[in-house]
C-alpha atoms as a PDB file:
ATOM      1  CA  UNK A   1     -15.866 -13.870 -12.095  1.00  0.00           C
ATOM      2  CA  UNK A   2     -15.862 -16.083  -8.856  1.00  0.00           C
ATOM      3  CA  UNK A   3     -13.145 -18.039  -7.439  1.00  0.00           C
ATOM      4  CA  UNK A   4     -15.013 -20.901  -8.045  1.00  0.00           C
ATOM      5  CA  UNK A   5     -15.023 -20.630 -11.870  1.00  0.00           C
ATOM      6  CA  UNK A   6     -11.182 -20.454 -11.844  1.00  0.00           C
ATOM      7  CA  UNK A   7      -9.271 -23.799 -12.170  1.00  0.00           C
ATOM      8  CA  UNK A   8      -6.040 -23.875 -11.088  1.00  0.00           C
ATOM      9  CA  UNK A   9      -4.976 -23.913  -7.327  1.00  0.00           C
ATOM     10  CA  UNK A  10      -8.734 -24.039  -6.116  1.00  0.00           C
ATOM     11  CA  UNK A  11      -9.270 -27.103  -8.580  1.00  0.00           C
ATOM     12  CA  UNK A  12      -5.600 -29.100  -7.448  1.00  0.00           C
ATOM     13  CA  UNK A  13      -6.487 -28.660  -3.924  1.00  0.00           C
ATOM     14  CA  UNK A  14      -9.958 -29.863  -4.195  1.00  0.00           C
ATOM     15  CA  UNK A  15      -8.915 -32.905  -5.834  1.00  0.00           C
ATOM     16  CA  UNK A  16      -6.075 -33.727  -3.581  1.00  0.00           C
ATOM     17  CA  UNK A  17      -8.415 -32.583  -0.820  1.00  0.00           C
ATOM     18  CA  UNK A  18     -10.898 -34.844  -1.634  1.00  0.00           C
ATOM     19  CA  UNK A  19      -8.747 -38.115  -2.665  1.00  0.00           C
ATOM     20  CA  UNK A  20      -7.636 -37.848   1.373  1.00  0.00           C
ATOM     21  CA  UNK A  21     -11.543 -38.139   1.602  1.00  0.00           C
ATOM     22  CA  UNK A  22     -12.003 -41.012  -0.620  1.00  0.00           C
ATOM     23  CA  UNK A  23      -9.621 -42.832   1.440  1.00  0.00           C
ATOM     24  CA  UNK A  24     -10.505 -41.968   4.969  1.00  0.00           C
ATOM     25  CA  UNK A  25     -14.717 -41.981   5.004  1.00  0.00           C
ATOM     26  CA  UNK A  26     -14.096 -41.222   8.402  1.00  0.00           C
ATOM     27  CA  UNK A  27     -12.049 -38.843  10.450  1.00  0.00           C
ATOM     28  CA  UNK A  28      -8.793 -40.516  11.979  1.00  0.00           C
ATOM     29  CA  UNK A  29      -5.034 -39.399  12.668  1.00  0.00           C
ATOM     30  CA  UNK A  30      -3.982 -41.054   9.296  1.00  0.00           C
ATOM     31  CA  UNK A  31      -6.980 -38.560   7.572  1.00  0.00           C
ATOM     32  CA  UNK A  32      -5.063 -35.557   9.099  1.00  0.00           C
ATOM     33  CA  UNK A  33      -1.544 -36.616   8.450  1.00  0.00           C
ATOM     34  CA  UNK A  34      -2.367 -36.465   4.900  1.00  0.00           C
ATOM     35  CA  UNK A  35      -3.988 -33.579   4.750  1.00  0.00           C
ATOM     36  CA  UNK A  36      -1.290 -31.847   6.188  1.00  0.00           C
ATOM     37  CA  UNK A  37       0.515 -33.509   3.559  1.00  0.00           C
ATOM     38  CA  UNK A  38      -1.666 -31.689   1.180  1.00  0.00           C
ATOM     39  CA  UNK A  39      -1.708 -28.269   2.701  1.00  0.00           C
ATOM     40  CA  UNK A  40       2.278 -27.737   2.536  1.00  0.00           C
ATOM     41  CA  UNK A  41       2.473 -29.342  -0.535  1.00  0.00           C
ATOM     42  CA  UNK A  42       0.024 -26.294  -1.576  1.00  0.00           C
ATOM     43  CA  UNK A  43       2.040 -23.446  -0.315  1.00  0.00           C
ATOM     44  CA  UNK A  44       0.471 -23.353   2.753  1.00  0.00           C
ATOM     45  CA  UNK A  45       3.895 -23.241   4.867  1.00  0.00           C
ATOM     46  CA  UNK A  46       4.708 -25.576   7.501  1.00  0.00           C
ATOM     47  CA  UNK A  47       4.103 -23.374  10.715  1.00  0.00           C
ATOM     48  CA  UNK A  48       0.420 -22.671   9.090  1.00  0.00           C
ATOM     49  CA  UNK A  49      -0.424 -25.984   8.312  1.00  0.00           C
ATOM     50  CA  UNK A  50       0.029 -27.050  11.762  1.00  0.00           C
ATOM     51  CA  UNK A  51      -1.939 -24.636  13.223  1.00  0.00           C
ATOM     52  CA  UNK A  52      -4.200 -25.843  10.692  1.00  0.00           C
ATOM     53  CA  UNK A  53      -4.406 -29.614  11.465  1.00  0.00           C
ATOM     54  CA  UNK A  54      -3.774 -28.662  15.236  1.00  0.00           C
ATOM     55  CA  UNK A  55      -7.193 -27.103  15.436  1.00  0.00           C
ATOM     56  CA  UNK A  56      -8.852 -29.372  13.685  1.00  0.00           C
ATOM     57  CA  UNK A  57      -7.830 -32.548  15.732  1.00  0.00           C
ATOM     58  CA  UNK A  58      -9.730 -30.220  18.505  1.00  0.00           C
ATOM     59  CA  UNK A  59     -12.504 -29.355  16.761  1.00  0.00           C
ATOM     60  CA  UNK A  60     -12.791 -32.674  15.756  1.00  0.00           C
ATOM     61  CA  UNK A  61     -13.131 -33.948  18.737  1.00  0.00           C
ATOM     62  CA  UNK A  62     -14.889 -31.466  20.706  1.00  0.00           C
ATOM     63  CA  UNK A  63     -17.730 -31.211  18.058  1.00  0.00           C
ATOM     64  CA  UNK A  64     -17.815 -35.209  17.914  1.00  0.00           C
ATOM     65  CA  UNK A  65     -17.692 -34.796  13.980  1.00  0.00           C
ATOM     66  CA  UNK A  66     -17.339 -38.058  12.204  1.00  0.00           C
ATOM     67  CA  UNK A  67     -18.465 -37.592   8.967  1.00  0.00           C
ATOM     68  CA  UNK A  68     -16.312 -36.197   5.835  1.00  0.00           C
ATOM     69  CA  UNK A  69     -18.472 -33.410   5.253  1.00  0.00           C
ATOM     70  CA  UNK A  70     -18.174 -31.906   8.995  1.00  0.00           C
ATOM     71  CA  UNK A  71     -14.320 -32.177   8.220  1.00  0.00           C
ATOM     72  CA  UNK A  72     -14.413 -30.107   4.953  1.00  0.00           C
ATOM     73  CA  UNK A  73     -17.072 -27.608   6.980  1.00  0.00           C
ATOM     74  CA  UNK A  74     -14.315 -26.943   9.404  1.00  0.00           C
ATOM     75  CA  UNK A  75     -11.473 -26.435   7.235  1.00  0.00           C
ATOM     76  CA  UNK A  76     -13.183 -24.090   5.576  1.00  0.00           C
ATOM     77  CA  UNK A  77     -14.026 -22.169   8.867  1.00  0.00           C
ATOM     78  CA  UNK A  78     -10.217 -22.451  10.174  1.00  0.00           C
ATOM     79  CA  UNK A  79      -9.103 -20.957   7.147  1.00  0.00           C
ATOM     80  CA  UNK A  80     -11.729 -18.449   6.609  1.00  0.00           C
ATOM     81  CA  UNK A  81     -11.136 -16.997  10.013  1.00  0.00           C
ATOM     82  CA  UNK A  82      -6.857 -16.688   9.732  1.00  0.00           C
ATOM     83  CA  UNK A  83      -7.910 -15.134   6.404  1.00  0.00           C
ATOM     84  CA  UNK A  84     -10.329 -12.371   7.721  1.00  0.00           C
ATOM     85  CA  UNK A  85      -8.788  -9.344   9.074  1.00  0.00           C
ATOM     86  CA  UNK A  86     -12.309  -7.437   9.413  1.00  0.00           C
ATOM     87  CA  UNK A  87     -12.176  -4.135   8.754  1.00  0.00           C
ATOM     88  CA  UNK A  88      -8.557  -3.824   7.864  1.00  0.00           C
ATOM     89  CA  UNK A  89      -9.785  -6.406   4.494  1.00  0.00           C
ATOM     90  CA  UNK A  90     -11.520  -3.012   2.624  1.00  0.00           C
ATOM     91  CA  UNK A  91      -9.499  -0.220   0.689  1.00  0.00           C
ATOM     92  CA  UNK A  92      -9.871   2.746   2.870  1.00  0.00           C
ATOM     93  CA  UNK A  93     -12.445   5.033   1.550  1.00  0.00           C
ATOM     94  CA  UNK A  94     -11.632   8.006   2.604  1.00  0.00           C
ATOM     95  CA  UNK A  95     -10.256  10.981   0.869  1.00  0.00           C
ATOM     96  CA  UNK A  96      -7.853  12.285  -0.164  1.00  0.00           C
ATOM     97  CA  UNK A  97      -6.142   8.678   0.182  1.00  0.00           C
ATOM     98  CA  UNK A  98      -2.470   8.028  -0.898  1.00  0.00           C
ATOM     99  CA  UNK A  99      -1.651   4.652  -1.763  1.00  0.00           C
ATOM    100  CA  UNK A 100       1.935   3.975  -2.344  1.00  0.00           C
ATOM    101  CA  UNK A 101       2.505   0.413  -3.626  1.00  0.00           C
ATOM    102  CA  UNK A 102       5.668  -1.270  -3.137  1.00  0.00           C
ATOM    103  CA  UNK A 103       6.680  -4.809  -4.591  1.00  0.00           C
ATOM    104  CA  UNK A 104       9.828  -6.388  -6.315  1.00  0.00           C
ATOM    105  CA  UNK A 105      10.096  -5.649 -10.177  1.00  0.00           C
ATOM    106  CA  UNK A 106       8.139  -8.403 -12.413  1.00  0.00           C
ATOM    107  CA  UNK A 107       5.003  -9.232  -9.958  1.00  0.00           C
ATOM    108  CA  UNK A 108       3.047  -7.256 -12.051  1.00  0.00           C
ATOM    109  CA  UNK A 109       2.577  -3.869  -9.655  1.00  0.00           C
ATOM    110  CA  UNK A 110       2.095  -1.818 -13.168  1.00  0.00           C
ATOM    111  CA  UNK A 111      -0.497  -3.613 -14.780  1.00  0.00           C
ATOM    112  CA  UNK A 112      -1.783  -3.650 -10.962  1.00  0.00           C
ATOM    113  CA  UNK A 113      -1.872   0.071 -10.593  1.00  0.00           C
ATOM    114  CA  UNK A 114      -3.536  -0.034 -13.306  1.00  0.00           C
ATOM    115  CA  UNK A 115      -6.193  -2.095 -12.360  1.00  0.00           C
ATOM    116  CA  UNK A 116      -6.867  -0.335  -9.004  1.00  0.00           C
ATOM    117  CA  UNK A 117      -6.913   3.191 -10.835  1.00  0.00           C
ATOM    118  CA  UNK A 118      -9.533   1.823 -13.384  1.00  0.00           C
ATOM    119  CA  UNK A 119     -11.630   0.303 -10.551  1.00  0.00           C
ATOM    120  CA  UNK A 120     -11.254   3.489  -8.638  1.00  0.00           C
ATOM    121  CA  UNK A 121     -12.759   5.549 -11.356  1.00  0.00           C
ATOM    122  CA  UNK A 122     -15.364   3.012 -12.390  1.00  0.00           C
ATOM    123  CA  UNK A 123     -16.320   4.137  -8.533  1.00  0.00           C
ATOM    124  CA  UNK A 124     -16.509   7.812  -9.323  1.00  0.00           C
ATOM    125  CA  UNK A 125     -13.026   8.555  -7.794  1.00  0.00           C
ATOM    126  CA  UNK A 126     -10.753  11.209  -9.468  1.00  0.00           C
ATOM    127  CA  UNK A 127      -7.231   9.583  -9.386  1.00  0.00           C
ATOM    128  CA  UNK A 128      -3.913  10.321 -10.113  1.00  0.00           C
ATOM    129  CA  UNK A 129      -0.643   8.328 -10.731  1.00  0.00           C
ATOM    130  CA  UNK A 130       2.628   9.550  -9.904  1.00  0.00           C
ATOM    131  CA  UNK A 131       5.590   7.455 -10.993  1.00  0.00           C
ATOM    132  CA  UNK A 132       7.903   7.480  -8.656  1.00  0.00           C
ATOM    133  CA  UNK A 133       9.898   4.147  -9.879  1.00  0.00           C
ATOM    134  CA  UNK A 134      12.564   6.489 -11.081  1.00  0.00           C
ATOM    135  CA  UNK A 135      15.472   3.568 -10.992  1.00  0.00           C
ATOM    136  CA  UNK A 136      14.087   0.768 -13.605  1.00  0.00           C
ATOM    137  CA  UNK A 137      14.491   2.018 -17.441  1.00  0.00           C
ATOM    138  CA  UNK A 138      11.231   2.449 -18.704  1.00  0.00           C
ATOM    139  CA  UNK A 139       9.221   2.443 -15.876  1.00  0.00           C
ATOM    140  CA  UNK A 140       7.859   5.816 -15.982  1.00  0.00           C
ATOM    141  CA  UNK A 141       6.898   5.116 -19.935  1.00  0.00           C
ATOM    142  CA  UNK A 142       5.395   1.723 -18.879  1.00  0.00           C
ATOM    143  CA  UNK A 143       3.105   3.622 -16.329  1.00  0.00           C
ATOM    144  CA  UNK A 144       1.925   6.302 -18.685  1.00  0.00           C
ATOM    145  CA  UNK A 145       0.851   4.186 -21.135  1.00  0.00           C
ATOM    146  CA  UNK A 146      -1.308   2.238 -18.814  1.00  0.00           C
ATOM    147  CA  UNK A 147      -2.395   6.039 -16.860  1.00  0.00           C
ATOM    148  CA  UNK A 148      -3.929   6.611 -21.238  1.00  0.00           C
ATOM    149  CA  UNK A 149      -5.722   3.255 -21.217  1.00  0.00           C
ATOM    150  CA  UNK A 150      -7.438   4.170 -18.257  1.00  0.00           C
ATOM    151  CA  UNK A 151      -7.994   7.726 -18.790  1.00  0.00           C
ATOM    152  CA  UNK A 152      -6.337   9.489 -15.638  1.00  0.00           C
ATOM    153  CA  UNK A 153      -3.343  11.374 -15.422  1.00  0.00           C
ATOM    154  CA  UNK A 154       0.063  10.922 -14.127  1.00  0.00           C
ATOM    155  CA  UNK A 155       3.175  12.827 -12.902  1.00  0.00           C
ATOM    156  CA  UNK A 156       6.771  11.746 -13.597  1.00  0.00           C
ATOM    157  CA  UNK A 157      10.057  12.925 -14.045  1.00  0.00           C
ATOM    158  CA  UNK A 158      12.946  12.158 -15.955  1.00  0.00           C
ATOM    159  CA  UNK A 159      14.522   8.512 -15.302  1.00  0.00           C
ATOM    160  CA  UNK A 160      17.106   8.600 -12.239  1.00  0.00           C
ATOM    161  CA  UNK A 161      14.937  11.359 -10.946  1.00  0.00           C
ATOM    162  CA  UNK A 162      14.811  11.939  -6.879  1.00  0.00           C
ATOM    163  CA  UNK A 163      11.346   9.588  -6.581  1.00  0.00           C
ATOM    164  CA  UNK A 164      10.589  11.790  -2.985  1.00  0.00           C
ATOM    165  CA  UNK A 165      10.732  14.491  -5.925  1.00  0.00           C
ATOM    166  CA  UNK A 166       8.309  12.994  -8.502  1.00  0.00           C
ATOM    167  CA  UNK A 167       6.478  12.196  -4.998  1.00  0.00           C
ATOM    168  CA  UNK A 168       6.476  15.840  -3.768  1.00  0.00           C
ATOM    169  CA  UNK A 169       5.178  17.097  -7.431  1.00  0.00           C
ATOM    170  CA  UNK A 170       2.320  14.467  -7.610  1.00  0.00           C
ATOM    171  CA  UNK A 171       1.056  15.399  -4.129  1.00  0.00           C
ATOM    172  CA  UNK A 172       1.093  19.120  -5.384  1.00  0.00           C
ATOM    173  CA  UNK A 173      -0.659  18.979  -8.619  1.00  0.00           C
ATOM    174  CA  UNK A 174      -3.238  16.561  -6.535  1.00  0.00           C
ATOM    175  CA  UNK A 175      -4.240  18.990  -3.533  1.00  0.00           C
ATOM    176  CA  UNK A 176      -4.209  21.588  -6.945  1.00  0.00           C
ATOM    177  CA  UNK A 177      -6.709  19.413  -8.524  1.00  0.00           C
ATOM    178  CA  UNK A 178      -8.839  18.401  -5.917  1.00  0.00           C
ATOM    179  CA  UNK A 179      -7.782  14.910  -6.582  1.00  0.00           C
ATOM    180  CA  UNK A 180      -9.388  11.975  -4.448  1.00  0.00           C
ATOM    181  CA  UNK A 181      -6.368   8.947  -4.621  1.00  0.00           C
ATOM    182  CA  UNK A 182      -3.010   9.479  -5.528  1.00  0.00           C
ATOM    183  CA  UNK A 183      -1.565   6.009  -6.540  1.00  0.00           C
ATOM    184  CA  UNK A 184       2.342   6.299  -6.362  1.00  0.00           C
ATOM    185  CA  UNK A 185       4.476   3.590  -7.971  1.00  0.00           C
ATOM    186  CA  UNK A 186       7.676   3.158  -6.348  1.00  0.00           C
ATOM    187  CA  UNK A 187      11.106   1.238  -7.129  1.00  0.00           C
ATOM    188  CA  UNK A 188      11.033  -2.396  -6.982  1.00  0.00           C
ATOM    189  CA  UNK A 189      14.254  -2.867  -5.319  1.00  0.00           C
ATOM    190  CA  UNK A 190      17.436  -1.061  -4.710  1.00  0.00           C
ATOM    191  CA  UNK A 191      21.101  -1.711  -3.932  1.00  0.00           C
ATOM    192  CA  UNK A 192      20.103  -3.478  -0.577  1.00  0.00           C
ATOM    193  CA  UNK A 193      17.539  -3.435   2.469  1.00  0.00           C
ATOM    194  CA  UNK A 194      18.913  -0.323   4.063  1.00  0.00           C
ATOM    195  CA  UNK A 195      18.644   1.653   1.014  1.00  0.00           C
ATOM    196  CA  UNK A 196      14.989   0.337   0.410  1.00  0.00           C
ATOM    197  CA  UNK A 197      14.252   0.935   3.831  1.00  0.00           C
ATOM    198  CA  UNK A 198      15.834   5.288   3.976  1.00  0.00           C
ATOM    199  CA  UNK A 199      13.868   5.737   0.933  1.00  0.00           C
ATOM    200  CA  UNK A 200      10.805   4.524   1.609  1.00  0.00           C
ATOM    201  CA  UNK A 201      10.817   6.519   4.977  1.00  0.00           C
ATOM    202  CA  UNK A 202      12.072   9.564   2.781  1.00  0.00           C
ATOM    203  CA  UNK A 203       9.020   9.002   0.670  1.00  0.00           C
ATOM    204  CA  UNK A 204       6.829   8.925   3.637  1.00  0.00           C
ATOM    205  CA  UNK A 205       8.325  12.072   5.340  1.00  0.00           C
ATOM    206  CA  UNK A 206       6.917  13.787   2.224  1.00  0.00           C
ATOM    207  CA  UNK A 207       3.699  12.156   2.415  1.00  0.00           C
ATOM    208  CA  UNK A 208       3.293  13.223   5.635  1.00  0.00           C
ATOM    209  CA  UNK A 209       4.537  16.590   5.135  1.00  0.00           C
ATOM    210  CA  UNK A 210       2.999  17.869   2.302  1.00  0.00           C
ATOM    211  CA  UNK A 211      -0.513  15.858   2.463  1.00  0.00           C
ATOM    212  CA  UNK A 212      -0.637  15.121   6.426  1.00  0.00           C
ATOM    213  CA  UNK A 213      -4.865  15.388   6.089  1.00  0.00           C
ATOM    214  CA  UNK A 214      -4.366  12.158   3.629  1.00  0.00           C
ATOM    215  CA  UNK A 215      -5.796   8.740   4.420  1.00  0.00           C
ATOM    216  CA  UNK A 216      -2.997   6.402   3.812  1.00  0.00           C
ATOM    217  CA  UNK A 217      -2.508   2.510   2.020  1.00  0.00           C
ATOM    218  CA  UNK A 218       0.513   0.890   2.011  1.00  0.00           C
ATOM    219  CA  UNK A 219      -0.044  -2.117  -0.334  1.00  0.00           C
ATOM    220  CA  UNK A 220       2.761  -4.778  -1.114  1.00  0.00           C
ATOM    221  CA  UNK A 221       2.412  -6.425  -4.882  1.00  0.00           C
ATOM    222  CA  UNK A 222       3.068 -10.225  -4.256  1.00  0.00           C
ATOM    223  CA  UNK A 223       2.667 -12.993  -7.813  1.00  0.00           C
ATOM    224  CA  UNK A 224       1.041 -16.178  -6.570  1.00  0.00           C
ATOM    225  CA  UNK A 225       3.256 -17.954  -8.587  1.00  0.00           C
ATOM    226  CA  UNK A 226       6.191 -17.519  -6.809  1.00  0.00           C
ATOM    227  CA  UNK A 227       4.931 -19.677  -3.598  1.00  0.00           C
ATOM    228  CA  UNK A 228       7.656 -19.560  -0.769  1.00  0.00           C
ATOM    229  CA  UNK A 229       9.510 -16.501  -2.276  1.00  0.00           C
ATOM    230  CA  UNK A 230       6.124 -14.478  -1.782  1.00  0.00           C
ATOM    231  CA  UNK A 231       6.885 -15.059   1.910  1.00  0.00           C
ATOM    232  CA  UNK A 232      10.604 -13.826   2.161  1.00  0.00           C
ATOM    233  CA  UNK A 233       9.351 -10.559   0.052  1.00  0.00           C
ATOM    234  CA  UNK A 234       6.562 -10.495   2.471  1.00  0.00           C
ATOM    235  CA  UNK A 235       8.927 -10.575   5.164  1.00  0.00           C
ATOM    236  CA  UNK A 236      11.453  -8.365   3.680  1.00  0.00           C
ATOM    237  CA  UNK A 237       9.452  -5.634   2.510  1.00  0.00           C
ATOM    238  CA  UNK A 238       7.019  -5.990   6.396  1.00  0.00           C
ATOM    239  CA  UNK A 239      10.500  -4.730   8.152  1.00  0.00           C
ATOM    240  CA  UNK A 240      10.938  -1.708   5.938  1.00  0.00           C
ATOM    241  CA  UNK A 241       7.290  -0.073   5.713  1.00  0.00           C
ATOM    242  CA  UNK A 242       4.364   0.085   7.454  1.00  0.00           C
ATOM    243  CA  UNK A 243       2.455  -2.495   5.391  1.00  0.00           C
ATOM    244  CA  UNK A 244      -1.564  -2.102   5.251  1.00  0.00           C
ATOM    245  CA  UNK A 245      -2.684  -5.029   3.007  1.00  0.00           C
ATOM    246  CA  UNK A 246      -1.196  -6.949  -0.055  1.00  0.00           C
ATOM    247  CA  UNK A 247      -2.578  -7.691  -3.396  1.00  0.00           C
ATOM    248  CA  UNK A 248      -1.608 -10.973  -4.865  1.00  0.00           C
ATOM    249  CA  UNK A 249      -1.412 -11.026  -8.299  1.00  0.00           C
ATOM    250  CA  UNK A 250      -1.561 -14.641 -11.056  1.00  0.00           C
ATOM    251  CA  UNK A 251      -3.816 -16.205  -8.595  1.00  0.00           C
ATOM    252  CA  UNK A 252      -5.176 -17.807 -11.739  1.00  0.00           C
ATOM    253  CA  UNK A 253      -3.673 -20.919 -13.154  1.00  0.00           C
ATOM    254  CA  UNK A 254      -1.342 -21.215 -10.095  1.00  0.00           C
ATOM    255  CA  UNK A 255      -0.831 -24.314  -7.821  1.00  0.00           C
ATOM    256  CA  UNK A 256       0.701 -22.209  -5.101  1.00  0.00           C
ATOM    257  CA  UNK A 257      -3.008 -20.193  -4.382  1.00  0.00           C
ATOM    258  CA  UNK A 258      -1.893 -21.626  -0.771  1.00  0.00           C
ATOM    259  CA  UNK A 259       0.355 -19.118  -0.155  1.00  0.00           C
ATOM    260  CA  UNK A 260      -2.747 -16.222   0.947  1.00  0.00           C
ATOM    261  CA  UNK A 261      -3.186 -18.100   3.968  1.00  0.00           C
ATOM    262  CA  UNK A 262       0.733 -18.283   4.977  1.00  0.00           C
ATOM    263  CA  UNK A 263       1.010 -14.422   4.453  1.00  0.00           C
ATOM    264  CA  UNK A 264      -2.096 -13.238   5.735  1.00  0.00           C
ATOM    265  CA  UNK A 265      -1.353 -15.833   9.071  1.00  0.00           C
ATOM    266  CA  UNK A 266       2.221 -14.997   9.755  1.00  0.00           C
ATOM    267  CA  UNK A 267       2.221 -11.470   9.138  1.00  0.00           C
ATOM    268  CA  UNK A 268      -1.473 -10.691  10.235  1.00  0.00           C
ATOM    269  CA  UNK A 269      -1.885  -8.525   7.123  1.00  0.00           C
ATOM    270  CA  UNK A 270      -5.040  -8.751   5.379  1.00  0.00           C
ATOM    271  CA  UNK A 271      -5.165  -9.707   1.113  1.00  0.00           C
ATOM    272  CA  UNK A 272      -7.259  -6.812  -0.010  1.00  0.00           C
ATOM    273  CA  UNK A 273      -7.072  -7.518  -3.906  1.00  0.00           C
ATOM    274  CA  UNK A 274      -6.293 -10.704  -5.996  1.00  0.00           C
ATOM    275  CA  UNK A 275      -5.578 -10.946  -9.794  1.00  0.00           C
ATOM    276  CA  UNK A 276      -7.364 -13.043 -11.656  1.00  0.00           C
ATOM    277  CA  UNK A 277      -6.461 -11.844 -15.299  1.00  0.00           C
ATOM    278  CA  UNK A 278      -4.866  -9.907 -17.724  1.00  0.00           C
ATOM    279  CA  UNK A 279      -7.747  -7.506 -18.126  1.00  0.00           C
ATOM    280  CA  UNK A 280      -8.327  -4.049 -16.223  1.00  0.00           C
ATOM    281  CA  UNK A 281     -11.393  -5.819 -14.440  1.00  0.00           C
ATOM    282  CA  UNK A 282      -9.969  -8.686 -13.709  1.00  0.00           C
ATOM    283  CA  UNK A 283      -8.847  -7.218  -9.696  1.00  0.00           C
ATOM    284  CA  UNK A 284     -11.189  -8.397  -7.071  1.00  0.00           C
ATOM    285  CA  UNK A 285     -11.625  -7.491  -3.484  1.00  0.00           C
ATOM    286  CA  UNK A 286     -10.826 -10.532  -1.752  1.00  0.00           C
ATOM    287  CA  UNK A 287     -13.453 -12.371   0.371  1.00  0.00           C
ATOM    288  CA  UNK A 288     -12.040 -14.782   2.671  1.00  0.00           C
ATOM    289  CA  UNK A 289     -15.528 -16.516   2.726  1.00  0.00           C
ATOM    290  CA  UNK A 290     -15.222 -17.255  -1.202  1.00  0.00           C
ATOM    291  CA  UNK A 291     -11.725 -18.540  -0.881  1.00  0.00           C
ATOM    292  CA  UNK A 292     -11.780 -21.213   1.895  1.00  0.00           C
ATOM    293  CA  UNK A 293     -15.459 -21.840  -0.042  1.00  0.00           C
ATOM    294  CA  UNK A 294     -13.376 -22.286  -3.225  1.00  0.00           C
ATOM    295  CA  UNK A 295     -10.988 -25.197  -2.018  1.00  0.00           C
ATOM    296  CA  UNK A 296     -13.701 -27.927  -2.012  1.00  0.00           C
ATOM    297  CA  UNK A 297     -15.034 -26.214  -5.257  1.00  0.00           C
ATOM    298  CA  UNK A 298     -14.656 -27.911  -8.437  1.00  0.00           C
ATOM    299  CA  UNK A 299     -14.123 -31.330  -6.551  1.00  0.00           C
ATOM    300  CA  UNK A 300     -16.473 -33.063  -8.967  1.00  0.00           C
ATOM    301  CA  UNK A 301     -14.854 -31.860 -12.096  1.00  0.00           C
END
């Protein structure tokens, strides 16, 4: 399923995109003062915008481009380039790899999980879940029901468990089994940052401990659909672990798609997944390429 066959954000900006167009044929200083107009109106936060428009009025004039057409051509190439983080864009694939995914409760980092262990084993990847969000009732339960849809096992504990515990017997039974990914949930927030932040680390001591040959992921579980909160849980969650990517979730049907480009830019972390569904395939490797191609997409709908 391609970006470009999703409505939503892709097809709002691509019509407000393109009614700037109707109205400026040519490139001019009114042209970019409603575009940025259009870019922070779509969750693209103020700071990024500018640095948005602010290139273009360079490239604009330094490529002499005076047609519509070279405009939407360089928008696309701004944005794909903040977007691209190279390398850092793939899932390591190395093993043993631990992911441990970390994201406030209700973004959808279950069903996510899920998602990333069915991909992994559609791969030929042995995985295992550990459910170490010991703190919200029914998490544990929530996770094993997905771990039986997709056919892999999981370790948990009881609920208020020690999750370093659950942590410490998922990493066992793993190195036991041969296991290539170990996927551990985590709690979506505690009593306050400080907390967050000596339990995370407490996590990661026994990561590094008891599986120090382990490639690691740290992902962060963001929902599109949140727009400018994304950001502050960006933020929040970038000063308490050592974030490797983020996986936005609801990119489908959401006006606030604009919000990749904010995160990605101001935190320099690259989107490695984006959910487009409800269904176990429905988690794509992101391709900056496809998504600055998707803006102008749809723009004769």
């Amino acid at each position: 399923m391609a970006l470009g066959e999703k409505k939503g954000f892709f097809a709002r900006l691509a019509q407000k995109v393109n009614d700037v167009f109707a109205t400026h044929p040519t490139p001019d200083e009114d042209m970019l003062e409603e575009l940025e107009d259009v870019l922070i109106t779509s969750d693209l936060g103020v700071e990024t915008t500018i640095k948005i428009i602010e290139q273009l009025r360079h490239d604009i004039r330094r490529e002499f481009i005076y047609t519509t057409e070279g405009v939407k051509d360089q928008i696309r190439s701004i944005i794909e380039e903040m977007l691209d983080k190279k390398e850092r864009l793939q899932l390591c694939q190395e093993t043993p790899l631990v992911i441990v995914m970390i994201g406030v409760n209700g973004v959808g980092k279950t069903t996510t999980i899920a998602k990333l262990a069915y991909k992994l084993k559609k791969q030929g990847k042995s995985v295992l879940l550990v459910a170490a969000d010991t703190f919200r009732a029914a998490a544990a339960e929530q996770l094993t029901i997905w771990a039986d849809r997709v056919g892999v096992p999981i370790i948990k504990h009881s609920e208020g468990a020690d999750p370093s515990a659950v942590i410490y017997d998922g990493l066992a039974a793993a190195k036991a089994r041969g296991t290539d990914v170990v996927i551990c949930d985590t709690a979506g927030r505690l009593h306050n940052k400080k907390n967050l932040m000596n339990e995370l680390a407490k996590m990661n001591k026994v990561i590094d401990r008891e599986f120090p040959g382990a490639a690691r992921e740290t992902l962060l579980v963001l929902d599109a659909t949140t727009g400018k909160n994304a950001v502050s849980q960006a933020k929040e969650f970038a000063e308490v672990a050592g974030l490797t990517g983020i996986v936005l979730t609801k990119l489908d049907g959401t006006a606030k798609g604009g919000i990749v480009v904010t995160i990605s830019d101001e935190f320099d972390l690259p989107v490695k997944f984006i959910g487009l569904g409800e269904g176990l395939d429905d988690l794509q490797e992101f391709s900056p390429q496809e998504f600055a191609g998707s803006i102008f997409e749809g723009e004769n709908n």
